[in-house]
N, C-alpha and C. Protein backbone atom coordinates (compact mmCIF):
# COMPACT_ATOMS: atom_id res chain seq x y z
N UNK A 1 8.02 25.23 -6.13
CA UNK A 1 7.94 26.66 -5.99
C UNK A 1 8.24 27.03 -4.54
N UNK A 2 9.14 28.03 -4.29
CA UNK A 2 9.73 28.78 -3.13
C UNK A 2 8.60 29.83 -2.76
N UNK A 3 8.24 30.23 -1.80
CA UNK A 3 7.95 31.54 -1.64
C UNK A 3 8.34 31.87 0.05
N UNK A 4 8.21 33.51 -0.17
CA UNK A 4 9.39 34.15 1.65
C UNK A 4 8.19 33.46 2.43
N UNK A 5 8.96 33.32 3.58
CA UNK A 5 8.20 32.74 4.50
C UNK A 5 8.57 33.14 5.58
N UNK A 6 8.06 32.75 7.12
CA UNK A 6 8.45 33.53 8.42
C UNK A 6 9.65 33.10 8.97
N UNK A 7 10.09 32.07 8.18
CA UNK A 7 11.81 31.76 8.31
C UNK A 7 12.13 30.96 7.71
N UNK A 8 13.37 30.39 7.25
CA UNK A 8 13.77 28.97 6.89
C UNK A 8 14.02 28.27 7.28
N UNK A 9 13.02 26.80 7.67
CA UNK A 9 13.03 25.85 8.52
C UNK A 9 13.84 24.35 7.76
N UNK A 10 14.53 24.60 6.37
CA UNK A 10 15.58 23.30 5.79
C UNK A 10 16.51 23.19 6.89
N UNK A 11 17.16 23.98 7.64
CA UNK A 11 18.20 23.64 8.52
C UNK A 11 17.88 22.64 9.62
N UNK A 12 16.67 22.80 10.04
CA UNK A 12 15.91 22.14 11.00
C UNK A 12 14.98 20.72 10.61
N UNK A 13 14.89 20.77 9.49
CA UNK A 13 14.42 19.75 8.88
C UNK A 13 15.59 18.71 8.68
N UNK A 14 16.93 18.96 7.72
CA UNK A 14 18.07 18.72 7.85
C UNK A 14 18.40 17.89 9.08
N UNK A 15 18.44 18.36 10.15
CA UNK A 15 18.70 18.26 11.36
C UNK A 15 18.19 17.01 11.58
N UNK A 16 16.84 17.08 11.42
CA UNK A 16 15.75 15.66 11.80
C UNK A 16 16.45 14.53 11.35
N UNK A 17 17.00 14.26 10.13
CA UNK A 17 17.43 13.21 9.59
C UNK A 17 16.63 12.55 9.20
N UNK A 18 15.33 12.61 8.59
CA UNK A 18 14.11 11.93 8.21
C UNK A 18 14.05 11.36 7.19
N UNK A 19 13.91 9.91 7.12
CA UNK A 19 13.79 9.00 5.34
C UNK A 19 13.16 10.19 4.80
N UNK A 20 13.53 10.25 3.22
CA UNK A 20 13.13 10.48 2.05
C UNK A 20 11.81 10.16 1.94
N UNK A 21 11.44 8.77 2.40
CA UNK A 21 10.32 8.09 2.29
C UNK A 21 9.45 7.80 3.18
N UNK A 22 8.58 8.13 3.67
CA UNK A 22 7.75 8.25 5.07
C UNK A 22 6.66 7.66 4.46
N UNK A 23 6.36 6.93 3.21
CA UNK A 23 4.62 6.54 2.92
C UNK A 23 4.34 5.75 4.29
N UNK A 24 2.90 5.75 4.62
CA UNK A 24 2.17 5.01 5.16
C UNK A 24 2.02 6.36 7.23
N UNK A 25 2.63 7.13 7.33
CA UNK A 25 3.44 7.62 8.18
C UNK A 25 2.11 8.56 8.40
N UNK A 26 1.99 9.26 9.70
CA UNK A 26 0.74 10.36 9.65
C UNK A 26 1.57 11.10 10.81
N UNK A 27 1.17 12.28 10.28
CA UNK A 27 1.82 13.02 11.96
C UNK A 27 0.91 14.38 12.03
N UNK A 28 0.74 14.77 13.36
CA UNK A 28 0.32 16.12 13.67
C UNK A 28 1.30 17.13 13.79
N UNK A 29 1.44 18.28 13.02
CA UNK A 29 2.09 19.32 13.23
C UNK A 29 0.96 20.51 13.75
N UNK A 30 1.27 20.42 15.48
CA UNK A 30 1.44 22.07 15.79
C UNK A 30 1.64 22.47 16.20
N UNK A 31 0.98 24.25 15.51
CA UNK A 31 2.28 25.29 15.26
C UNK A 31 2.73 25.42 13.78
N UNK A 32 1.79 25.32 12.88
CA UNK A 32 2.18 25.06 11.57
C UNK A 32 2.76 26.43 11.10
N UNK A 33 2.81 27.12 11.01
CA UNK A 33 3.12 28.55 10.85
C UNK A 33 2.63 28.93 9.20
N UNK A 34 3.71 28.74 8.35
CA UNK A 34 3.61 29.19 6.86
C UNK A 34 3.42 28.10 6.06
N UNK A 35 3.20 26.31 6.81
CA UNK A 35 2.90 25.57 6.12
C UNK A 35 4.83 25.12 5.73
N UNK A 36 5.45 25.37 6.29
CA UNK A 36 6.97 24.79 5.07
C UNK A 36 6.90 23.11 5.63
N UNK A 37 6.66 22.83 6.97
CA UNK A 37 7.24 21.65 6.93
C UNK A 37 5.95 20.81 6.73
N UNK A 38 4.79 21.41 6.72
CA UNK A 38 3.28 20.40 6.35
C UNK A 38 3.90 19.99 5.00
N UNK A 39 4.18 21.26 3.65
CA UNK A 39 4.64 20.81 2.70
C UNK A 39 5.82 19.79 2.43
N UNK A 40 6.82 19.99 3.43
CA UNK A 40 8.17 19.09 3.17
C UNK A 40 7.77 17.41 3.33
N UNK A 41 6.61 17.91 4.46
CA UNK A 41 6.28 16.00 5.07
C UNK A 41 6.12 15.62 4.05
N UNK A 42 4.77 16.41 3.17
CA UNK A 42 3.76 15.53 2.16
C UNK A 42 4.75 15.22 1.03
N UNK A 43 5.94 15.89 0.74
CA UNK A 43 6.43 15.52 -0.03
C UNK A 43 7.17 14.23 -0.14
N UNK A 44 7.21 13.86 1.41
CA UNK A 44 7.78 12.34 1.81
C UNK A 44 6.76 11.50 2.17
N UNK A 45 5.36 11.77 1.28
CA UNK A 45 4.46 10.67 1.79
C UNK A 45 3.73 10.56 3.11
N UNK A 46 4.26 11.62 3.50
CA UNK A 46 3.04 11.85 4.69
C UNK A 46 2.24 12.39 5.28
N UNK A 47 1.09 11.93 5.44
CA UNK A 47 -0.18 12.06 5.67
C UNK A 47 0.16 13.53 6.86
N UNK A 48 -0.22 14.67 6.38
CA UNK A 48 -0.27 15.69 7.47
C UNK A 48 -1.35 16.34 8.41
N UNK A 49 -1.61 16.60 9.76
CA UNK A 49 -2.73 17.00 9.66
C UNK A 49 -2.08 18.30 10.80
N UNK A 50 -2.04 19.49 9.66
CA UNK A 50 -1.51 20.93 10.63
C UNK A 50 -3.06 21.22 11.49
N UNK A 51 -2.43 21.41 12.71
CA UNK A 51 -3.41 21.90 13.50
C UNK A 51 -2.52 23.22 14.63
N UNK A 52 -3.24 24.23 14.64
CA UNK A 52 -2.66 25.71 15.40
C UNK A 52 -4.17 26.83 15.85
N UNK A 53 -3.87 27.54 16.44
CA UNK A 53 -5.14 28.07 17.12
C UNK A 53 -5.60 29.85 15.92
N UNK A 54 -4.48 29.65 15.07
CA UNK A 54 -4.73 31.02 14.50
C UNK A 54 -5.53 30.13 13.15
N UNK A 55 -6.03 31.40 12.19
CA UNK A 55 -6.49 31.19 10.76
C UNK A 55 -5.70 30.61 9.43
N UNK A 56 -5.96 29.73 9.09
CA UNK A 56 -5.05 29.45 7.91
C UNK A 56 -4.32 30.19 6.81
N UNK A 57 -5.22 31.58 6.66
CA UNK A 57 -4.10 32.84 6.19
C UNK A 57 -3.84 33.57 7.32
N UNK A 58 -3.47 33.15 8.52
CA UNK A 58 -3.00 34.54 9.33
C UNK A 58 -1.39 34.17 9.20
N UNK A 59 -0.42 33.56 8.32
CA UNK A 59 0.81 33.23 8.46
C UNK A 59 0.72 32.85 7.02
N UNK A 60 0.18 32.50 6.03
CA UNK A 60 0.44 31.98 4.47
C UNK A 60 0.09 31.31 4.76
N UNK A 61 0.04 30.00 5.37
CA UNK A 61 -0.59 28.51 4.93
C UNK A 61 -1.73 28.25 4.00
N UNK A 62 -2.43 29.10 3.73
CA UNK A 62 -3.56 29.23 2.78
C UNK A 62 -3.00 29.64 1.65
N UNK A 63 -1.69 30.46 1.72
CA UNK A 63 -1.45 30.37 -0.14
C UNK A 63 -0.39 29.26 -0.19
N UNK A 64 0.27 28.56 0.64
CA UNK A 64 1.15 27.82 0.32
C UNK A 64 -0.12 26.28 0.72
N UNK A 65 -1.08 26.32 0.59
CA UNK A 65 -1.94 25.18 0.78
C UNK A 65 -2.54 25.51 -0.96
N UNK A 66 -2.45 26.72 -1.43
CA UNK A 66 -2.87 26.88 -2.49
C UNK A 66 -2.05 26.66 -3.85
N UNK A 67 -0.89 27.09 -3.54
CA UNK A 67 0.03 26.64 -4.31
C UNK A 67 0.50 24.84 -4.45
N UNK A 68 -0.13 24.19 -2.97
CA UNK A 68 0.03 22.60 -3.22
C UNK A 68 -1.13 22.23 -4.40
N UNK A 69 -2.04 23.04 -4.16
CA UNK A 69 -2.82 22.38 -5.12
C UNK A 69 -3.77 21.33 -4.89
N UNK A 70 -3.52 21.27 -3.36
CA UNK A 70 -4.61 20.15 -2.39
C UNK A 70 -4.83 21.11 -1.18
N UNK A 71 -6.01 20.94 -0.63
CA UNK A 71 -5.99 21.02 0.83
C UNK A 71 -5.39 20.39 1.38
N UNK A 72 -5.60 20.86 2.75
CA UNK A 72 -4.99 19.85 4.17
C UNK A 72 -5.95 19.49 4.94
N UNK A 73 -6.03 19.25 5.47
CA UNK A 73 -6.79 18.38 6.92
C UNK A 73 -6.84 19.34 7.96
N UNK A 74 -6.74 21.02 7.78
CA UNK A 74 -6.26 21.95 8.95
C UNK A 74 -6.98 22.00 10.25
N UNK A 75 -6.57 21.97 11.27
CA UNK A 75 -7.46 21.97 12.45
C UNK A 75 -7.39 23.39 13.13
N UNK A 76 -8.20 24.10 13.38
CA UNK A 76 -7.99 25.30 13.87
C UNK A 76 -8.27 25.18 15.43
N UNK A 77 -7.67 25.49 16.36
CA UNK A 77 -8.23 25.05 17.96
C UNK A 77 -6.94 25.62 19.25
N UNK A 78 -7.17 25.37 19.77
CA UNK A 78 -6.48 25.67 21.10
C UNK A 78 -5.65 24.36 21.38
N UNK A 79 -4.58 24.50 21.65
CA UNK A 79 -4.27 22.69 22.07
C UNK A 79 -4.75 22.39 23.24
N UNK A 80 -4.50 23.03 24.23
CA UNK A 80 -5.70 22.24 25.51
C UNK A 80 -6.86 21.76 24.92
N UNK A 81 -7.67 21.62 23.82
CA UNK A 81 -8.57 21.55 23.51
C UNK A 81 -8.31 20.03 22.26
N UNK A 82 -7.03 19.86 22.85
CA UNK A 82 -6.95 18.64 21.37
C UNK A 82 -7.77 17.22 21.47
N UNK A 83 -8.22 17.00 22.58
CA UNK A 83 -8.84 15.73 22.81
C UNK A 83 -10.41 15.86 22.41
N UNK A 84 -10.73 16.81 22.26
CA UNK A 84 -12.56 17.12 21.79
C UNK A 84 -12.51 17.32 19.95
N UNK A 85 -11.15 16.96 19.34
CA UNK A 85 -11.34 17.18 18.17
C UNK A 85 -11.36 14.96 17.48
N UNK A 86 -10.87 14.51 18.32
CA UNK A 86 -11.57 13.35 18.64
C UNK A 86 -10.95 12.56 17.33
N UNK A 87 -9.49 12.87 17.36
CA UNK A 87 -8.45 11.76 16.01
C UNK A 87 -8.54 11.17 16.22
N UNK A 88 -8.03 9.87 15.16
CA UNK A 88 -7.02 8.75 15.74
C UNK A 88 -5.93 8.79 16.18
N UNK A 89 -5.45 8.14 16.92
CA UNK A 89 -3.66 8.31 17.53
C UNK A 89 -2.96 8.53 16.48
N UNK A 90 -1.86 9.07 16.17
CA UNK A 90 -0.40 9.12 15.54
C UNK A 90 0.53 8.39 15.65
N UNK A 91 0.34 7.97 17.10
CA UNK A 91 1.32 6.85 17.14
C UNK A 91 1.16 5.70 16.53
N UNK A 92 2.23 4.59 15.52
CA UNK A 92 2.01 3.74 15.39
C UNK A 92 2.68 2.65 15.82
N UNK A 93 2.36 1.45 16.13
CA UNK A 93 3.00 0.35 16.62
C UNK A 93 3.94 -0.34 15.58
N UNK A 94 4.69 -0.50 16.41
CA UNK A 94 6.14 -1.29 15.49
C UNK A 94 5.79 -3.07 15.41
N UNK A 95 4.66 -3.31 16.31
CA UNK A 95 4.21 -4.85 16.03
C UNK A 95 5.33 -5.91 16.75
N UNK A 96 6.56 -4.94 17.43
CA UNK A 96 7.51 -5.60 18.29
C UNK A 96 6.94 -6.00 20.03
N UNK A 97 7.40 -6.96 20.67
CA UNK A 97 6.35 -7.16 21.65
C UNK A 97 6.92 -6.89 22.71
């Protein structure tokens, strides 16, 4: 399901050149806006965790989190403030030495 959103971000996604297949993969998006690319990740298997300083309906992400049919992991915060929310890294090691 499509719905309008605050722009269309496929061109930019496109762009990325990103496997189809991302299982095992985690990333932080923020700046999530309307939720399009939290949705595009999960659709490639990966673990999302949108984090942005506004409300989860102040842009849709709450109906397009509703329309997934799952929550998210949303972090609401300031990014100067990203180290007191106390993740694990994102980065992962390639196990190359």
């Amino acid at each position: 399901m499509i719905t309008l959103g605050v722009y269309d971000g496929s061109a930019v996604l496109a762009h990325l050149g990103l496997p189809e297949d991302l299982s095992g993969q985690r990333m932080l998006e923020i700046g999530r806006c309307d939720g399009y690319f939290t949705k595009q990740l999960t659709t490639r298997s990966v673990s999302v965790t949108p984090f942005d300083y506004t409300a989860k309906d102040f842009f849709g992400f709450a109906a397009m989190e509703q329309l997934h049919g799952a929550p998210f992991e949303f972090i609401q915060g300031n990014l100067y403030d990203l180290p007191k929310f106390d993740m694990r890294p994102f980065v992962q090691s390639s196990g190359a030495g």
